[in-house]
Protein backbone atom coordinates (compact mmCIF):
# COMPACT_ATOMS: atom_id res chain seq x y z
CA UNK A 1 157.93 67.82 93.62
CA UNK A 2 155.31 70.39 92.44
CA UNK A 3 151.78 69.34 93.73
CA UNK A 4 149.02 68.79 90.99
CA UNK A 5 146.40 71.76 91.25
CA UNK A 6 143.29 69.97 92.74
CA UNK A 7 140.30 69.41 90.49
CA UNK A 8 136.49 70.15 91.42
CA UNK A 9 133.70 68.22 89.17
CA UNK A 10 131.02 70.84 88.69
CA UNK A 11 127.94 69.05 88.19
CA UNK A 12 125.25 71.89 85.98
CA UNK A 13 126.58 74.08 83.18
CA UNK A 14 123.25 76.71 83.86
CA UNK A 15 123.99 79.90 85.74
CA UNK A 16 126.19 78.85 89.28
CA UNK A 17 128.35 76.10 87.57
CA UNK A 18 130.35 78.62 84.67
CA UNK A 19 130.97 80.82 87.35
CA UNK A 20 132.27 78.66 90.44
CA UNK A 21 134.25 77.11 87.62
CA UNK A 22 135.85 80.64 86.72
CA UNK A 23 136.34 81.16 90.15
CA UNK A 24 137.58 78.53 91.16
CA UNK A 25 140.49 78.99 88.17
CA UNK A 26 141.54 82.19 89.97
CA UNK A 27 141.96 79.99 93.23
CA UNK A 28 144.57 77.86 91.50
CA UNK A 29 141.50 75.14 91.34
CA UNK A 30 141.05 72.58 87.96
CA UNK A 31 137.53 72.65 86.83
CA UNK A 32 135.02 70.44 84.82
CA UNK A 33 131.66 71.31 83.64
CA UNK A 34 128.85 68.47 83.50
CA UNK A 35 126.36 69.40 82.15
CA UNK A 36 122.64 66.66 81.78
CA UNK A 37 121.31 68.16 78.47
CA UNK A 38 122.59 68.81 75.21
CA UNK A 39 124.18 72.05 74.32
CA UNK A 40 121.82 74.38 72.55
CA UNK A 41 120.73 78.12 71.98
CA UNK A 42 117.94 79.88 72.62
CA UNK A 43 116.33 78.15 75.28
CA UNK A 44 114.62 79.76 78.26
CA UNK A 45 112.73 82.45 79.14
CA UNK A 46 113.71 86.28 80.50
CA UNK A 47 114.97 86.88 84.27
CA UNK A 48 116.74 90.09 85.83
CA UNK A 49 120.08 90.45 87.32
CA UNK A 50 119.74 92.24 90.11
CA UNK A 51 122.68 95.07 91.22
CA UNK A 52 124.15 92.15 93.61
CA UNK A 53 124.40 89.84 90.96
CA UNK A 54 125.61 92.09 88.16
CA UNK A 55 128.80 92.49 90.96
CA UNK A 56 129.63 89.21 90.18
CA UNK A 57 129.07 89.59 86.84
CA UNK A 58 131.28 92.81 86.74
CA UNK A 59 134.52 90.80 88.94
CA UNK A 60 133.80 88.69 85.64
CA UNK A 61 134.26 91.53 83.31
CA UNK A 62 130.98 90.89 81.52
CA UNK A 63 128.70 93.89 83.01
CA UNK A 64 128.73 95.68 80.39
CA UNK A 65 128.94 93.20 78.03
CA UNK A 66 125.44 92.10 79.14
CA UNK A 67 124.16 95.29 80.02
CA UNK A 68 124.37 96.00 76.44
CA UNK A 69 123.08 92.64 74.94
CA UNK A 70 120.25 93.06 78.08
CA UNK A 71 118.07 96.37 79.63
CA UNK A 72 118.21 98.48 82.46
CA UNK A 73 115.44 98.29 84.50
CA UNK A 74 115.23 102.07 85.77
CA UNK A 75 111.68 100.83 87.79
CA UNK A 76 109.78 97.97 88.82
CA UNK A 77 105.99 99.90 88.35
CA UNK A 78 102.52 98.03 89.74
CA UNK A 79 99.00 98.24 88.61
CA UNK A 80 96.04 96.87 89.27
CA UNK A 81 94.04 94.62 87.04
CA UNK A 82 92.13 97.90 85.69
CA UNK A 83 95.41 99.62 84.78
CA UNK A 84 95.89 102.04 88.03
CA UNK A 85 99.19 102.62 89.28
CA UNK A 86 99.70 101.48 92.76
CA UNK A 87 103.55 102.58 92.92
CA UNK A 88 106.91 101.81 92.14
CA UNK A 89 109.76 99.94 93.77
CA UNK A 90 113.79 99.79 92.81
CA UNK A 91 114.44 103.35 91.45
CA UNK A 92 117.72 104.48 91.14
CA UNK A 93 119.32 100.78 91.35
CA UNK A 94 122.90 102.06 89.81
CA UNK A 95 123.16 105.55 91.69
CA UNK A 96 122.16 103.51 95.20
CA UNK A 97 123.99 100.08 94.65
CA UNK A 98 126.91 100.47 92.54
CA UNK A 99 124.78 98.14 89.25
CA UNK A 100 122.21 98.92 87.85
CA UNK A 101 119.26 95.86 88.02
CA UNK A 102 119.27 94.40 84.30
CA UNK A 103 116.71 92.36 82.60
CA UNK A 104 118.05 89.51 80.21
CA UNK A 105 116.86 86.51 77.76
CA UNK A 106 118.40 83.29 80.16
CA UNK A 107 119.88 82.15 77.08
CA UNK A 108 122.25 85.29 76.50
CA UNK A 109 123.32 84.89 79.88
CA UNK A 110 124.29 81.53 79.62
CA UNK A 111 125.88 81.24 76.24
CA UNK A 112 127.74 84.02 77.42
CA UNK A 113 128.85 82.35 80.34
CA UNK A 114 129.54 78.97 78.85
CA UNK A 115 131.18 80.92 76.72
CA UNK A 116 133.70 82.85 79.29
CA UNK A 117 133.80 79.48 81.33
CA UNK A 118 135.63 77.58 78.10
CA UNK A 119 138.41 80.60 77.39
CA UNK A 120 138.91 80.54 81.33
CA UNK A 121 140.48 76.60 80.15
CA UNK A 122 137.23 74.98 82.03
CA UNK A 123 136.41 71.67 80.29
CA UNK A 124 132.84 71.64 79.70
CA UNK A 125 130.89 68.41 78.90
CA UNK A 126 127.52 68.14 78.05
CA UNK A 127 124.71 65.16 77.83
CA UNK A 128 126.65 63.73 80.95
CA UNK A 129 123.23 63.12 83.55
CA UNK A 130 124.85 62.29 86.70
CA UNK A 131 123.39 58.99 88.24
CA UNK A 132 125.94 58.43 91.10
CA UNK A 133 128.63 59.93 92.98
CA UNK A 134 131.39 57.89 94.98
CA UNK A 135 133.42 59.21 98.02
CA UNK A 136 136.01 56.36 99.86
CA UNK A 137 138.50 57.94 101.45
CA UNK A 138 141.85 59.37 100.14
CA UNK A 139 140.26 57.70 97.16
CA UNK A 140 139.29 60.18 94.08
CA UNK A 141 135.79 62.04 93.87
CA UNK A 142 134.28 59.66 91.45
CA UNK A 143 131.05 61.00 89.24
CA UNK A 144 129.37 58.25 87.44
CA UNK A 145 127.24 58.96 84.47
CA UNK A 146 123.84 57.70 82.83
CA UNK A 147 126.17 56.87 79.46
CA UNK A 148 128.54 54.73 81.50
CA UNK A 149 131.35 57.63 81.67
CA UNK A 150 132.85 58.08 84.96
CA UNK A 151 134.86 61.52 85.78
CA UNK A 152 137.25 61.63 88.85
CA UNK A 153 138.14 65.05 91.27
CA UNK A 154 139.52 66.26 94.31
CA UNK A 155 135.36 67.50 95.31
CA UNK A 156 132.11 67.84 93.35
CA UNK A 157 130.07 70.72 93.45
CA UNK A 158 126.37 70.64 92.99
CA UNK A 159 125.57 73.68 90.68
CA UNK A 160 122.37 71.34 88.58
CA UNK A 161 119.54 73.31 90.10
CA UNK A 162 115.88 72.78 91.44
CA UNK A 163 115.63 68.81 90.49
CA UNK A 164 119.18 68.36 91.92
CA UNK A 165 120.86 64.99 91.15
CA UNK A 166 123.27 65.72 93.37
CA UNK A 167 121.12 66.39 96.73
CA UNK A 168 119.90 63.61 96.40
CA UNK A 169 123.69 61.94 97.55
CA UNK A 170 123.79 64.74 99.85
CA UNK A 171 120.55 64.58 101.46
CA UNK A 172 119.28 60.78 100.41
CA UNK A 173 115.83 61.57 102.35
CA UNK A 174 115.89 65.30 102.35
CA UNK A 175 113.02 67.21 101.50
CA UNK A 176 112.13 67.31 97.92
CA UNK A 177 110.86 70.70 96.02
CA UNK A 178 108.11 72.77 97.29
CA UNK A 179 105.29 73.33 95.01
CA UNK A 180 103.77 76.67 95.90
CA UNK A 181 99.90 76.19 94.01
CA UNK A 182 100.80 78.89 91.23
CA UNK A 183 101.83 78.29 87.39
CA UNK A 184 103.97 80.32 85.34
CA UNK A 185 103.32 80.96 81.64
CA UNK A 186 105.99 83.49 79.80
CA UNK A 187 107.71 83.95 76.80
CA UNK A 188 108.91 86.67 74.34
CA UNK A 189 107.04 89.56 71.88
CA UNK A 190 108.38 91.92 69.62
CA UNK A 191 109.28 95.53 71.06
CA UNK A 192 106.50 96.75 68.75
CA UNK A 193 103.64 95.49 70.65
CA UNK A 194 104.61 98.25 72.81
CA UNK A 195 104.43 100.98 69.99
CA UNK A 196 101.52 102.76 71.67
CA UNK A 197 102.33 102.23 75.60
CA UNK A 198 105.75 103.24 75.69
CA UNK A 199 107.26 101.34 78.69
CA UNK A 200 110.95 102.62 78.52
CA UNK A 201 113.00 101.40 80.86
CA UNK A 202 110.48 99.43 83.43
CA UNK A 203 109.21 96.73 84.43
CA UNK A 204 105.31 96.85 84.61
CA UNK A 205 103.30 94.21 86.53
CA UNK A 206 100.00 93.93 87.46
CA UNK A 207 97.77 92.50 90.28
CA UNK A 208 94.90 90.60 88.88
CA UNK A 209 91.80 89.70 91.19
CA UNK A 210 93.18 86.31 90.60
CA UNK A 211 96.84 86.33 89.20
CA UNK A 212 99.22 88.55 87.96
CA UNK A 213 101.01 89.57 84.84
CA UNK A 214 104.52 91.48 84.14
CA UNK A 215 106.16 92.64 81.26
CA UNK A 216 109.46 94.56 80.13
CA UNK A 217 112.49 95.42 77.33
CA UNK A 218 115.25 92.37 77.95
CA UNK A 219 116.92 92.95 74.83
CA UNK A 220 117.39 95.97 71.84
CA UNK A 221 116.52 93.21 69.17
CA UNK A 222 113.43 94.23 67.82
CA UNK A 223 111.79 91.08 66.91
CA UNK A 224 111.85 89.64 70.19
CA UNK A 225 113.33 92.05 72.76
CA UNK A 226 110.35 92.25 74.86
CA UNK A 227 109.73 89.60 78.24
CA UNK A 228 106.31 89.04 79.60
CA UNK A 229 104.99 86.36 82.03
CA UNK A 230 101.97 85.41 83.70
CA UNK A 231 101.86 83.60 86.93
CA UNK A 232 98.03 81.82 88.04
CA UNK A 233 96.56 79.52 90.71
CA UNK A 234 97.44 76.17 89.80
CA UNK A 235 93.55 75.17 90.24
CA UNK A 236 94.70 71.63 90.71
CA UNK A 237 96.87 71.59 87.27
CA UNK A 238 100.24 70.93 87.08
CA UNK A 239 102.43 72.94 84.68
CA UNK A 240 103.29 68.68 83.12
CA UNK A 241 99.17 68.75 81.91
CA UNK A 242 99.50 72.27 80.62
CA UNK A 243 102.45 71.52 78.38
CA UNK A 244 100.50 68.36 77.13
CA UNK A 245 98.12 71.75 75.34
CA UNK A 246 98.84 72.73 71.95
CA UNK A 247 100.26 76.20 71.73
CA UNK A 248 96.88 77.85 70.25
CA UNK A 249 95.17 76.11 73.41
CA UNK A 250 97.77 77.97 75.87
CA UNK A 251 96.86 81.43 74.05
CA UNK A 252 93.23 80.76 74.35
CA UNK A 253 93.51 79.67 78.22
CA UNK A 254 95.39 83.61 78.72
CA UNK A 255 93.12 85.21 76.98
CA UNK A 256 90.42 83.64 79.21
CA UNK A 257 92.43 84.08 82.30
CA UNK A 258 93.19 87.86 81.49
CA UNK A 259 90.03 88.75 80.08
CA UNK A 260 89.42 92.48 80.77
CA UNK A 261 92.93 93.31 81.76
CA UNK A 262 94.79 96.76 80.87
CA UNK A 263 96.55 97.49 77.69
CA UNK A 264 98.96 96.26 76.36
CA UNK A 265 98.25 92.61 78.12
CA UNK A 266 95.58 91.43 75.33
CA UNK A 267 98.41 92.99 72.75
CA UNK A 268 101.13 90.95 74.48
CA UNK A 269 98.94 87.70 74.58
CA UNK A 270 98.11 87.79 70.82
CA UNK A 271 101.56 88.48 69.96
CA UNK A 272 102.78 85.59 72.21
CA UNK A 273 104.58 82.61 70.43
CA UNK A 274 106.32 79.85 71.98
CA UNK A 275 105.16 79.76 75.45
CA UNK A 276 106.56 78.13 78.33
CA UNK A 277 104.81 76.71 81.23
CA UNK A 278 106.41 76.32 84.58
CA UNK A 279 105.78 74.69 88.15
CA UNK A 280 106.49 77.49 90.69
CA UNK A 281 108.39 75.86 93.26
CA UNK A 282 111.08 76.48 95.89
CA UNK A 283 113.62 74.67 98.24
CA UNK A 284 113.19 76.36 101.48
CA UNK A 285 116.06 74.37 104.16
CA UNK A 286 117.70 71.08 103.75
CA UNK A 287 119.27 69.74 106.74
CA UNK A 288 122.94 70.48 105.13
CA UNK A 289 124.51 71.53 102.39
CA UNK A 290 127.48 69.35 101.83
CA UNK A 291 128.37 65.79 103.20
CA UNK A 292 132.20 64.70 102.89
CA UNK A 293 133.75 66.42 99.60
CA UNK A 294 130.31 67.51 97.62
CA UNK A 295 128.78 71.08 98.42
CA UNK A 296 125.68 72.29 96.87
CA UNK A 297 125.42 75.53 95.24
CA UNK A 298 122.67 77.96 94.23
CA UNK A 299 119.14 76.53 93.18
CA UNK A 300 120.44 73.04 94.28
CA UNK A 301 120.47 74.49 97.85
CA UNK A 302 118.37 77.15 98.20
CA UNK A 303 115.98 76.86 95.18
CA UNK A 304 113.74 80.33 95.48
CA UNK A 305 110.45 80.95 93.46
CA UNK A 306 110.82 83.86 91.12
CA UNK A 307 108.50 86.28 93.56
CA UNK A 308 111.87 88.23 94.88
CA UNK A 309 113.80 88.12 91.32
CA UNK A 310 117.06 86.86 92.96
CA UNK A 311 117.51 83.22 92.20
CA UNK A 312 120.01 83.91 89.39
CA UNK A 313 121.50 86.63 91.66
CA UNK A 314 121.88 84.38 94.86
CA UNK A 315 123.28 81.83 92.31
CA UNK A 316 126.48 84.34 91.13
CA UNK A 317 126.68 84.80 94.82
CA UNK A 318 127.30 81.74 96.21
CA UNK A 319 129.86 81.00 93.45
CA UNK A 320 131.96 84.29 94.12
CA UNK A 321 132.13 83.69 97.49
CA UNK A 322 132.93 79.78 97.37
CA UNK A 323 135.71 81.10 95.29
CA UNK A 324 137.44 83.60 97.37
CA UNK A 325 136.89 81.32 100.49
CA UNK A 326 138.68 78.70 98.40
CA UNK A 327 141.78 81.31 98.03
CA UNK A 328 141.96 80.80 102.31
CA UNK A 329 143.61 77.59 101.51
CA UNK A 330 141.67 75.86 103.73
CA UNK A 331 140.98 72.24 104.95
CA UNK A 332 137.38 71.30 102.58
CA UNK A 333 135.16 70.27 104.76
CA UNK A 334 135.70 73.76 106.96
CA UNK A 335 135.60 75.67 103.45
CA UNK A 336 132.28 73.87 103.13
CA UNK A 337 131.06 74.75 106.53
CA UNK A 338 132.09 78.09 106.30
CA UNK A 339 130.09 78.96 103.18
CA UNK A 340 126.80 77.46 104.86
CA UNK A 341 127.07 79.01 107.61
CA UNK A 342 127.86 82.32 105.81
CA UNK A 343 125.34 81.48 102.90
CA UNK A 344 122.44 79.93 104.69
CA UNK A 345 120.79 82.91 106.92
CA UNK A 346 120.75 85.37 103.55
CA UNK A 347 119.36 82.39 101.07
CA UNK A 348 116.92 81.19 103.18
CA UNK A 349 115.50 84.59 104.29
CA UNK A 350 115.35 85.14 100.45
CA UNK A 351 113.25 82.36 99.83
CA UNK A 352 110.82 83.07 102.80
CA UNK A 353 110.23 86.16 101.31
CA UNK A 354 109.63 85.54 97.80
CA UNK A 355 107.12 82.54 98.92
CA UNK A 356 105.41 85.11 100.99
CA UNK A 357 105.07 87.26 98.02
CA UNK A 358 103.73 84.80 95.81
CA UNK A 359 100.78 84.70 98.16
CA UNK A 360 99.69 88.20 96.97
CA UNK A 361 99.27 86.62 93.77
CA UNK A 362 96.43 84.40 94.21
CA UNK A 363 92.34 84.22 94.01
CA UNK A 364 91.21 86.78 96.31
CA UNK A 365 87.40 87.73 96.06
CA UNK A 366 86.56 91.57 94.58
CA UNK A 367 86.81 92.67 97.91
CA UNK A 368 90.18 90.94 99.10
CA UNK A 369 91.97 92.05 95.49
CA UNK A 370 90.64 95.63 96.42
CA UNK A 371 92.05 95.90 99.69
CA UNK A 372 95.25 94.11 98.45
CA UNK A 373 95.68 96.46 96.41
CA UNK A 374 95.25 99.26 98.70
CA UNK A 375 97.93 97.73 100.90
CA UNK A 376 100.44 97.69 98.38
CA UNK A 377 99.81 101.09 97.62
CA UNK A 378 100.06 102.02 101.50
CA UNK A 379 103.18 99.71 102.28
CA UNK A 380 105.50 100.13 98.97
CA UNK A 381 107.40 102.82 100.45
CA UNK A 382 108.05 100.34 103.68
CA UNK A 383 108.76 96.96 101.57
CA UNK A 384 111.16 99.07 98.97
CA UNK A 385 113.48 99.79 102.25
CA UNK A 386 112.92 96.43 103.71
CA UNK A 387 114.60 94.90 100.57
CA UNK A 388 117.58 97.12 100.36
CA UNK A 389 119.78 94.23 102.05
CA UNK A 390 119.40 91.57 98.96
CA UNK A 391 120.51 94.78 96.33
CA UNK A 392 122.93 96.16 99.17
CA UNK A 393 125.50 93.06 99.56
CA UNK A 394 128.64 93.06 97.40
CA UNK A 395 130.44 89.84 97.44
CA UNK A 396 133.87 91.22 97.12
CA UNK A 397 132.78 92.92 100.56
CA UNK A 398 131.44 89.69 102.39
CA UNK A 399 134.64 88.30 102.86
C-alpha cells in the first residue's frame, strides 16, 4: 500500500510561509497556507532582498521576475543631516555574491509569491486566525481557528511573524517582542520627486542629530516607484497613538522632525501620501524553536528590526533550508533540531547586530551626532567587510 504524502499546516501566508510551502512540495511534503487576514493588494511598505535572499528567490525561478518588477540597489550611500557624504557600503553586490541586493514594494513580493505558492498545488486559506493548536500522540496535528474551522496535518509550521500565534503554544511563557524606543514612518512617492537629485541606483540615508531618514527606486512605475522611511525616538509614543493622527497630522509631525534636512527629504515629505507607522521591535532568543511537531520559522523565531535589512532575507532562508533538510527523510523532531541548531547562531547574531545599529539612530547632542558621524566615516570600510557573512551564505551551499 502506497503511503499518503505527509501534510504540514503552514500557519502565515506573508514572506516564509509561500516558500516553505513550495519547498516543502519538492520534498514530496502536502502543504496548506493559513493565513489571519483577508487577502488583499497593495498593502505594505518597501524592503530589500538582499543577494542571500534573492538565492532563494532564484532556486524559485522568480529572480528575475522580481528584479524586473523591483531595483537594483548598486549602493547603500550615507549622509549626514546637512547633506555630506560619509561613505558607502554594499557595492558591487552581484559581481561579489552571485545576486544583486534588490529593493521591492512588500506587496509585489508577496502577491508574487502567493501567487507561485497556489500553481505549486499549495492550498491557501485566508481569514483563518489561529487560536489553538492540538498535539496527542499518533493523533493528527490539529489547528483550530477563531471561525470555528479546524485543519488537521502531519506538523505545523509557524511562518505568522513578529506577533506569533503560534509561539505562543511553543513557548506559553516565552519572552514576548522587544520594543527597541524608535518609530518607523514610511511610505511611497513618485520617481519625480527625484527629478533634480538623481539617485540612480542607491539607496541614500541619512544620520539626523536625532533620527534618520532613507530613500530609494523600488519599482520602474512612475507614480509610485520611489521608497522612503523615517525611523525616530519613540519619545514615550507608541506607533498605536501615532496611527490614532490623521494623515495631514503625520506630514506635519515630519516636517517638524526633519526640519532643516538635505534635499530631496522636505520634497519626499510633501509628496508623501499614505503613511505607515510602525513599532520597531525584535525577537532576540526564545528558549526553543519547536516543541513536539510545530517549528517556528522566520520572524516568528528570530524577529529582527529592520537596522541590518535581512528579515525578509533570513525569512527565504530558513524556508530553503527546512526544505532540503526535509529531503534527508528524517525522524521530525531531529529535522527540527537540526534546523535550530543550524539556524540559531546566524539569526540571532543578525538580530544583535541590527539592534546595535539602531542605536546609532537616536538623540545624540550636536556634539555626539558630530562625532557619530565621524565614526561612520572612519569605520565604513571595517563594518562593510564585517557584514560580508549575511550577503556571503548561499543556502543551496549550507547543506
Amino acid at each position: 500500500m502506497t503511503q499518503r504524502p505527509r501534510k504540514a499546516l503552514i500557519i502565515g501566508a506573508g514572506i516564509a510561509g509561500p516558500v516553505t510551502a513550495m519547498f516543502l512540495r519538492r520534498a514530496g511534503i502536502e502543504a496548506e497556507l493559513y493565513e489571519a487576514w483577508p487577502y488583499s493588494t497593495g498593502i505594505g511598505g518597501g524592503l530589500q532582498i538582499a543577494p542571500n535572499g534573492m538565492h532563494v528567490l532564484a532556486e524559485l525561478g522568480l529572480a528575475d521576475e522580481l528584479i524586473s518588477r523591483g531595483s537594483i540597489a548598486e549602493s547603500f550611500d550615507f549622509y549626514s543631516q546637512a547633506g555630506k557624504k560619509l561613505g558607502s557600503l554594499n557595492r558591487n553586490m552581484r559581481e561579489r555574491f552571485g545576486q544583486p541586493a534588490v529593493n521591492m514594494c512588500r506587496a509585489t513580493l508577496s502577491e508574487t509569491l502567493i501567487d507561485k505558492a497556489w500553481s505549486a498545488s499549495v492550498g491557501v486559506f485566508f481569514e483563518k486566525r489561529l487560536v489553538k493548536i492540538e498535539d496527542r500522540g499518533d493523533q493528527p496535528v490539529i489547528a483550530t481557528f477563531a471561525d470555528g474551522t479546524t485543519a488537521e496535518g502531519d506538523f505545523v509550521i509557524g511562518a505568522d511573524g513578529l506577533h506569533s500565534a503560534v509561539r505562543q503554544h511553543v513557548v506559553p511563557d516565552g519572552p514576548t517582542p522587544f520594543d527597541t524606543g524608535l518609530i518607523g514612518f514610511g511610505g511611497f512617492v513618485p520617481r519625480a520627486v527625484f527629478a533634480n537629485r538623481p539617485i540612480g541606483q542607491r539607496l541614500e540615508t541619512t544620520f539626523g542629530q536625532s533620527g534618520f531618514f532613507g530613500y530609494g527606486f523600488c519599482s520602474p512605475d512612475p507614480d509610485d516607484g520611489a521608497m522612503w522611511w523615517s525611523t525616530q525616538p519613540s519619545h514615550g509614543m507608541t506607533a498605536a497613538a501615532y496611527r490614532m493622527m490623521s494623515q495631514d497630522a503625520l506630514k506635519q509631525h515630519l516636517r517638524d522632525f526633519h526640519a532643516g534636512w538635505h534635499d530631496p527629504i522636505p520634497d519626499i515629505i510633501e509628496a508623501a501620501e499614505n503613511i505607515v507607522v510602525t513599532d520597531t521591535l525584535d525577537v532576540a532568543t526564545l528558549p526553543t524553536w519547536s516543541r513536539k511537531r510545530t517549528l517556528l520559522i522566520g520572524d516568528a523565531a528570530h524577529a529582527t528590526s529592520p537596522h541590518a535589512g535581512q528579515g525578509a532575507s533570513l525569512a527565504l532562508e530558513d524556508a530553503m533550508r527546512l526544505g532540503l533538510l526535509m529531503l534527508d527523510g528524517q525522524e521530525l523532531s531531529l529535522t527540527f533540531q537540526a534546523f535550530e541548531h543550524e539556524r540559531r547562531p546566524r539569526a540571532e547574531k543578525i538580530v544583535a547586530m541590527a539592534r546595535r545599529n539602531g542605536n546609532s539612530k537616536r538623540e545624540f547632542s550636536p556634539t555626539g551626532a558630530w562625532i557619530r558621524d565621524h565614526m561612520i566615516k572612519l569605520l565604513l570600510p571595517l563594518s562593510a567587510k564585517g557584514m560580508d557573512f549575511m550577503y556571503a551564505y548561499d543556502p543551496r551551499a549550507a547543506a
